[in-house]
C-alpha atoms as a PDB file:
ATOM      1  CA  UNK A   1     -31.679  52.289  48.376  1.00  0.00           C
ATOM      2  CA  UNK A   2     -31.418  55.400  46.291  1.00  0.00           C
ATOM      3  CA  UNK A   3     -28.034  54.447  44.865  1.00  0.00           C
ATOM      4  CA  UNK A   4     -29.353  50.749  43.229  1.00  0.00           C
ATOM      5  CA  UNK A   5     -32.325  53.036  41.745  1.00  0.00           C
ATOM      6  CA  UNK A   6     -30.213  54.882  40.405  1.00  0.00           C
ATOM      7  CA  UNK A   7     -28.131  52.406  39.150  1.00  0.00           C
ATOM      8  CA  UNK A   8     -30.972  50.444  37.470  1.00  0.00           C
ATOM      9  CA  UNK A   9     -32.063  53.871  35.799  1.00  0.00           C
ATOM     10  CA  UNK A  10     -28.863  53.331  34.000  1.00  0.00           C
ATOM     11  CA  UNK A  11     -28.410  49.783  33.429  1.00  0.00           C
ATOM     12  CA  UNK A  12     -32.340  49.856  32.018  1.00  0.00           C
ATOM     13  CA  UNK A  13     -30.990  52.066  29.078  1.00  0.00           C
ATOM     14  CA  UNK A  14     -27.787  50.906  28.743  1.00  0.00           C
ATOM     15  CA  UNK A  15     -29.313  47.356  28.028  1.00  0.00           C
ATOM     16  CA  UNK A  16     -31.424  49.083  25.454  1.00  0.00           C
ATOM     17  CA  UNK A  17     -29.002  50.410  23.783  1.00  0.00           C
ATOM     18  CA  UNK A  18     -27.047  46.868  24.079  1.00  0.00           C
ATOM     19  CA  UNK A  19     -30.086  45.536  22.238  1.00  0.00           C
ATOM     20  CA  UNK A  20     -30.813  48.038  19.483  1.00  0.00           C
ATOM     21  CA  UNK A  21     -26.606  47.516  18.696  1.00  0.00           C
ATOM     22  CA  UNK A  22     -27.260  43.656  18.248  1.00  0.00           C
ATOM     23  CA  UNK A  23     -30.304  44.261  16.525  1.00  0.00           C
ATOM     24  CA  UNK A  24     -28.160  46.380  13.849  1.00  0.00           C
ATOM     25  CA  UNK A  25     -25.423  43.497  13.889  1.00  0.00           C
ATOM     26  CA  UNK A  26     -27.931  40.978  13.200  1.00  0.00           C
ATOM     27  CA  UNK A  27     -29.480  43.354  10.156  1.00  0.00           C
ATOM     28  CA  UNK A  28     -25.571  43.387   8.876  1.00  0.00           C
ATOM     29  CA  UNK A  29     -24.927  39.451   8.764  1.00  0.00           C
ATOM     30  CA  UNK A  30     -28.488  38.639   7.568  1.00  0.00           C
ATOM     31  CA  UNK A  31     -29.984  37.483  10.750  1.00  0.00           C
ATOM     32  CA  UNK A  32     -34.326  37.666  10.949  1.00  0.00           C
ATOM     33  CA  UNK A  33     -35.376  38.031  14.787  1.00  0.00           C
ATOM     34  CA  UNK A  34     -38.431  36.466  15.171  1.00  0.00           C
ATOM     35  CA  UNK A  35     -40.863  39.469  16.578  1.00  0.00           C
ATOM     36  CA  UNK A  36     -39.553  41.194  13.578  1.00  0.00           C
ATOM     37  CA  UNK A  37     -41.142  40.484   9.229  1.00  0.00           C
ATOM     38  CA  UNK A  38     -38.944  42.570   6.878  1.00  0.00           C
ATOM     39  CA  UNK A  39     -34.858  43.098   7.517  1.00  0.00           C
ATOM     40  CA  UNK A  40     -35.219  46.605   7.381  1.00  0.00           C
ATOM     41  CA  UNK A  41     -37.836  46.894  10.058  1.00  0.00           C
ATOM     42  CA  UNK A  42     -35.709  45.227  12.519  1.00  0.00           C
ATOM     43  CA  UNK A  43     -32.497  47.836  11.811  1.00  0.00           C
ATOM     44  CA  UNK A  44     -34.551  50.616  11.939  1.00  0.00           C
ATOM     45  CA  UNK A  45     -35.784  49.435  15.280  1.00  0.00           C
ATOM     46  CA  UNK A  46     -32.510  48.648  16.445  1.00  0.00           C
ATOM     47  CA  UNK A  47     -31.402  52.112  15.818  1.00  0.00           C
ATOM     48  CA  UNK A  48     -34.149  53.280  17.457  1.00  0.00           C
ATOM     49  CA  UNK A  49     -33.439  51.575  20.810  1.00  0.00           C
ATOM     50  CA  UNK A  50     -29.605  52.447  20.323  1.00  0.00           C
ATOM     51  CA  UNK A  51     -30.453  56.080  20.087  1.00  0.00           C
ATOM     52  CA  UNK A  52     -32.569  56.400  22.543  1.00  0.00           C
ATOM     53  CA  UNK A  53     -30.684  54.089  25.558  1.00  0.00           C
ATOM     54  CA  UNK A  54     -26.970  56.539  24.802  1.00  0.00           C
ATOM     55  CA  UNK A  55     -29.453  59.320  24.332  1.00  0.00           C
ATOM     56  CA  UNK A  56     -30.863  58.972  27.763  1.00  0.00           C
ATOM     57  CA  UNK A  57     -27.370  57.958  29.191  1.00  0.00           C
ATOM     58  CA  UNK A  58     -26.203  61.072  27.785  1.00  0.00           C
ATOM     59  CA  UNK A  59     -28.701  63.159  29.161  1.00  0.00           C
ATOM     60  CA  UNK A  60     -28.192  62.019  32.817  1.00  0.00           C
ATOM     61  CA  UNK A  61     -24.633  62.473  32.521  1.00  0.00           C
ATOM     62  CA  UNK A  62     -25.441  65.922  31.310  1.00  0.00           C
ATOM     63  CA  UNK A  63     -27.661  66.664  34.070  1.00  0.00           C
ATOM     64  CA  UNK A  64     -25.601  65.037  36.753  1.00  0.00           C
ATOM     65  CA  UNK A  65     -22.337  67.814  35.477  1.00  0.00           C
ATOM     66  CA  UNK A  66     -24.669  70.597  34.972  1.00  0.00           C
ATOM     67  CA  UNK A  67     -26.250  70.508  38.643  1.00  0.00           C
ATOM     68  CA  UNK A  68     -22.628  69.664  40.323  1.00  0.00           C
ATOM     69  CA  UNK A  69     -20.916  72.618  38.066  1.00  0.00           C
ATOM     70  CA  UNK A  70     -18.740  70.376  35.995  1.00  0.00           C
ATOM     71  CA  UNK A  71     -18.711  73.081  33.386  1.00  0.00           C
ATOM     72  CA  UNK A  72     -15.286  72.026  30.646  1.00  0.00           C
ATOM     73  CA  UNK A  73     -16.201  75.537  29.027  1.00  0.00           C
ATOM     74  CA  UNK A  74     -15.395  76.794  32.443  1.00  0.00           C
ATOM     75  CA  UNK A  75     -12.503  75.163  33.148  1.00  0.00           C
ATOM     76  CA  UNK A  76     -11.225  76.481  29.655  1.00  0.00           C
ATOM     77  CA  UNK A  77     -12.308  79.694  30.436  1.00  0.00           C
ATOM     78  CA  UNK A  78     -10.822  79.695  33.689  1.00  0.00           C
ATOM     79  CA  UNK A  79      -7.300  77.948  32.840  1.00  0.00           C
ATOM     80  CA  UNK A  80      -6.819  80.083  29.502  1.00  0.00           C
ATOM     81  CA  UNK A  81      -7.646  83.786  32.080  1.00  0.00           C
ATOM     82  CA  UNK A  82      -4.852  82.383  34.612  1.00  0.00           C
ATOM     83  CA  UNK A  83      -2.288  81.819  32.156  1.00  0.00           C
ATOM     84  CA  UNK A  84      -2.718  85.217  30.490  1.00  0.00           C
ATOM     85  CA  UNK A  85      -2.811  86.576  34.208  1.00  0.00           C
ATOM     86  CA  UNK A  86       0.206  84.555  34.914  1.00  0.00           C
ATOM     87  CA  UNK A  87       2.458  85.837  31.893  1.00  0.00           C
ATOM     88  CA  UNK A  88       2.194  89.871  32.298  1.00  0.00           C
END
């Protein structure tokens, strides 16, 4: 049960961010939505929901490699000290 909550706390976002991007495409070819008067009002919200649905998919991903130590910085770190330690 935890696994399809978690899985709907990303599909909620990612659907979002699906609708802020056809939002903007709309905007660009001239297309009015109708819960939406002025062009510019429906971009801006658009971008908006775009931001904020990879924002929030960004996060968790963020979160989900901080708490399991998926560190690339420490991989790096780690891969550039062996080879030094390898060569001498």
């Amino acid at each position: 049960m935890s696994r399809f909550i978690a899985l709907l706390l990303i599909v909620v976002p990612g659907a979002i961010a699906a609708v802020g991007i056809k939002l903007m495409r709309d905007t660009l070819f001239d297309f009015l939505n109708p819960p939406f008067p002025w062009i510019w009002l429906q971009f801006v919200c658009g971008f908006v929901f775009a931001l904020a649905g990879v924002s929030f998919i960004g996060g968790w991903i963020y979160y989900r490699d901080k708490k399991r130590n998926y560190s690339y910085r420490e991989k790096r770190r780690n891969k550039i000290n062996n080879g030094i330690s390898k060569r001498q």
